[in-house]
C-alpha atoms as a PDB file:
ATOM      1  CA  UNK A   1      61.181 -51.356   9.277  1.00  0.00           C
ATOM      2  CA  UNK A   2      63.095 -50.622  12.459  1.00  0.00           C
ATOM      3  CA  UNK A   3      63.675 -47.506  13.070  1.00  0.00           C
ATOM      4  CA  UNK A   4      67.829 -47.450  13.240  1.00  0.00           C
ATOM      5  CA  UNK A   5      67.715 -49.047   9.774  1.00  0.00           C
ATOM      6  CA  UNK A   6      64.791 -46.326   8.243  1.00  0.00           C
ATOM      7  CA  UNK A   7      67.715 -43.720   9.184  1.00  0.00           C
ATOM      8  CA  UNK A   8      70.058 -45.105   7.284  1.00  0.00           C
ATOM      9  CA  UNK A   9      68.243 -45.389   3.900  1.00  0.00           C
ATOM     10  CA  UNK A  10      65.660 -43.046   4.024  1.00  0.00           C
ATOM     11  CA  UNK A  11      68.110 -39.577   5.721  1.00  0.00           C
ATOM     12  CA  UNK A  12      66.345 -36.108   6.063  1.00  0.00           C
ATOM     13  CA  UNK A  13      70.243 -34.884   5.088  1.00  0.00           C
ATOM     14  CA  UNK A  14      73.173 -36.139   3.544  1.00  0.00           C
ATOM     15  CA  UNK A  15      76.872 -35.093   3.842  1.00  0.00           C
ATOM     16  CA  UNK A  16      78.968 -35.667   0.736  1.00  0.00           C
ATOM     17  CA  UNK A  17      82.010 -35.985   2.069  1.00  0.00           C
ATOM     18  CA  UNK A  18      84.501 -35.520  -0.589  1.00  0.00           C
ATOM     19  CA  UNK A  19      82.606 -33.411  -2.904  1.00  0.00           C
ATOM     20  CA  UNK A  20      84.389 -32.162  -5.483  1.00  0.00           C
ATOM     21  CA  UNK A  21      83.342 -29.348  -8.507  1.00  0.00           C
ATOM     22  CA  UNK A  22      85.552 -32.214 -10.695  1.00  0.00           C
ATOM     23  CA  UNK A  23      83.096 -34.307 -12.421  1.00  0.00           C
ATOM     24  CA  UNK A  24      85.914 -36.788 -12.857  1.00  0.00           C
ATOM     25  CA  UNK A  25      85.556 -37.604  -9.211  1.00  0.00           C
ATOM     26  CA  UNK A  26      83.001 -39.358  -7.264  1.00  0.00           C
ATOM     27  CA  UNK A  27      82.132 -36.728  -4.784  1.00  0.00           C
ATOM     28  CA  UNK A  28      81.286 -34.678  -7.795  1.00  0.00           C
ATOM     29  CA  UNK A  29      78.909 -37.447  -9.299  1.00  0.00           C
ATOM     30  CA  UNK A  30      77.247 -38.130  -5.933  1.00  0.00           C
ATOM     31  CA  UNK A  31      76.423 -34.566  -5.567  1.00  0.00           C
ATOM     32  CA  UNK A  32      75.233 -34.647  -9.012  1.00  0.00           C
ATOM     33  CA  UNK A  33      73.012 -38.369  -8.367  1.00  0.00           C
ATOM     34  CA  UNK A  34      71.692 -36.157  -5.246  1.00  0.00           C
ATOM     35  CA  UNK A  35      70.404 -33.108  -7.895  1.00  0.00           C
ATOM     36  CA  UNK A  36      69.276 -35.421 -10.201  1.00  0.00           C
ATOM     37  CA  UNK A  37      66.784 -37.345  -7.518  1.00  0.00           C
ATOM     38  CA  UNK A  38      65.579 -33.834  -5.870  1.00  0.00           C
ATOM     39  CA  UNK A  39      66.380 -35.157  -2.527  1.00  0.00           C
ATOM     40  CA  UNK A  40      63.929 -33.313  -0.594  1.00  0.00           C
ATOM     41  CA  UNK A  41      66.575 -32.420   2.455  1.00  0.00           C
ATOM     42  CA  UNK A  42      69.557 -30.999   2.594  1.00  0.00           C
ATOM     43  CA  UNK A  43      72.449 -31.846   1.278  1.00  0.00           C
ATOM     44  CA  UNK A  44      75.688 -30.733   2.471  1.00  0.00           C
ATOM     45  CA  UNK A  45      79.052 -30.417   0.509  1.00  0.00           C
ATOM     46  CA  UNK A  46      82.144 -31.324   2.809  1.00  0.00           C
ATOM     47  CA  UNK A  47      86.215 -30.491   1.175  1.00  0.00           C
ATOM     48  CA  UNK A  48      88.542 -28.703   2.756  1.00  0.00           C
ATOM     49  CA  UNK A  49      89.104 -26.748   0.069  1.00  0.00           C
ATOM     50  CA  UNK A  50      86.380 -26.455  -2.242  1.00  0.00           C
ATOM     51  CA  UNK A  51      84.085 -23.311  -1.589  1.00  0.00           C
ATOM     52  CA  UNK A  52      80.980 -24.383  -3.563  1.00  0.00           C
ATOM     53  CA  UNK A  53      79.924 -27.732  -5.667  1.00  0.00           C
ATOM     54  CA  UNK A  54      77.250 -27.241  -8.030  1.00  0.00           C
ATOM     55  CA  UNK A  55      75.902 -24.258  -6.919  1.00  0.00           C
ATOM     56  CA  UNK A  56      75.802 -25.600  -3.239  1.00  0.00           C
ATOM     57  CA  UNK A  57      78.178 -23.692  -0.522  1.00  0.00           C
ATOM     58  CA  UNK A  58      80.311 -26.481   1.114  1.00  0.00           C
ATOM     59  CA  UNK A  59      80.605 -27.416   4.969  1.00  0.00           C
ATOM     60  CA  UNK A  60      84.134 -27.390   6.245  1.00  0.00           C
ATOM     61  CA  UNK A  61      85.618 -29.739   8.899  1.00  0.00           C
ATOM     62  CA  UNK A  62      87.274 -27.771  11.911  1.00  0.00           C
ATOM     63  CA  UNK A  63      90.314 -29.981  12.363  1.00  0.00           C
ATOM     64  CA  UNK A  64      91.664 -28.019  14.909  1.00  0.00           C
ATOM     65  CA  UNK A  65      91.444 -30.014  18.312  1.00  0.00           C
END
């Protein structure tokens, strides 16, 4: 497989963008998908507002420019 395309679907991290403690929304269930699988990196959290999503401490984005 080339290597550009073995980035894309095999990651050493993911960034949920979106991730929500709500289980009614999709961030929430991707974050949950991401649990369920053990993906063996690390997966980050990113909401402006949310402090932690199943048990995970989020990433914020600076939008400050």
């Amino acid at each position: 497989m080339e290597e550009s395309f073995r980035r894309l679907f095999y990651p050493r991290s993911v960034a949920v963008v979106g991730a929500s403690g709500n289980p009614l929304k999709m961030g929430h269930q991707c974050m949950l998908s991401l649990q369920e699988i053990s993906f063996p990196g690390p997966v980050y959290p990113v909401h402006p507002e949310e402090r932690e999503v199943l048990n995970t401490d989020h990433c914020s984005l600076n939008t400050d420019h």
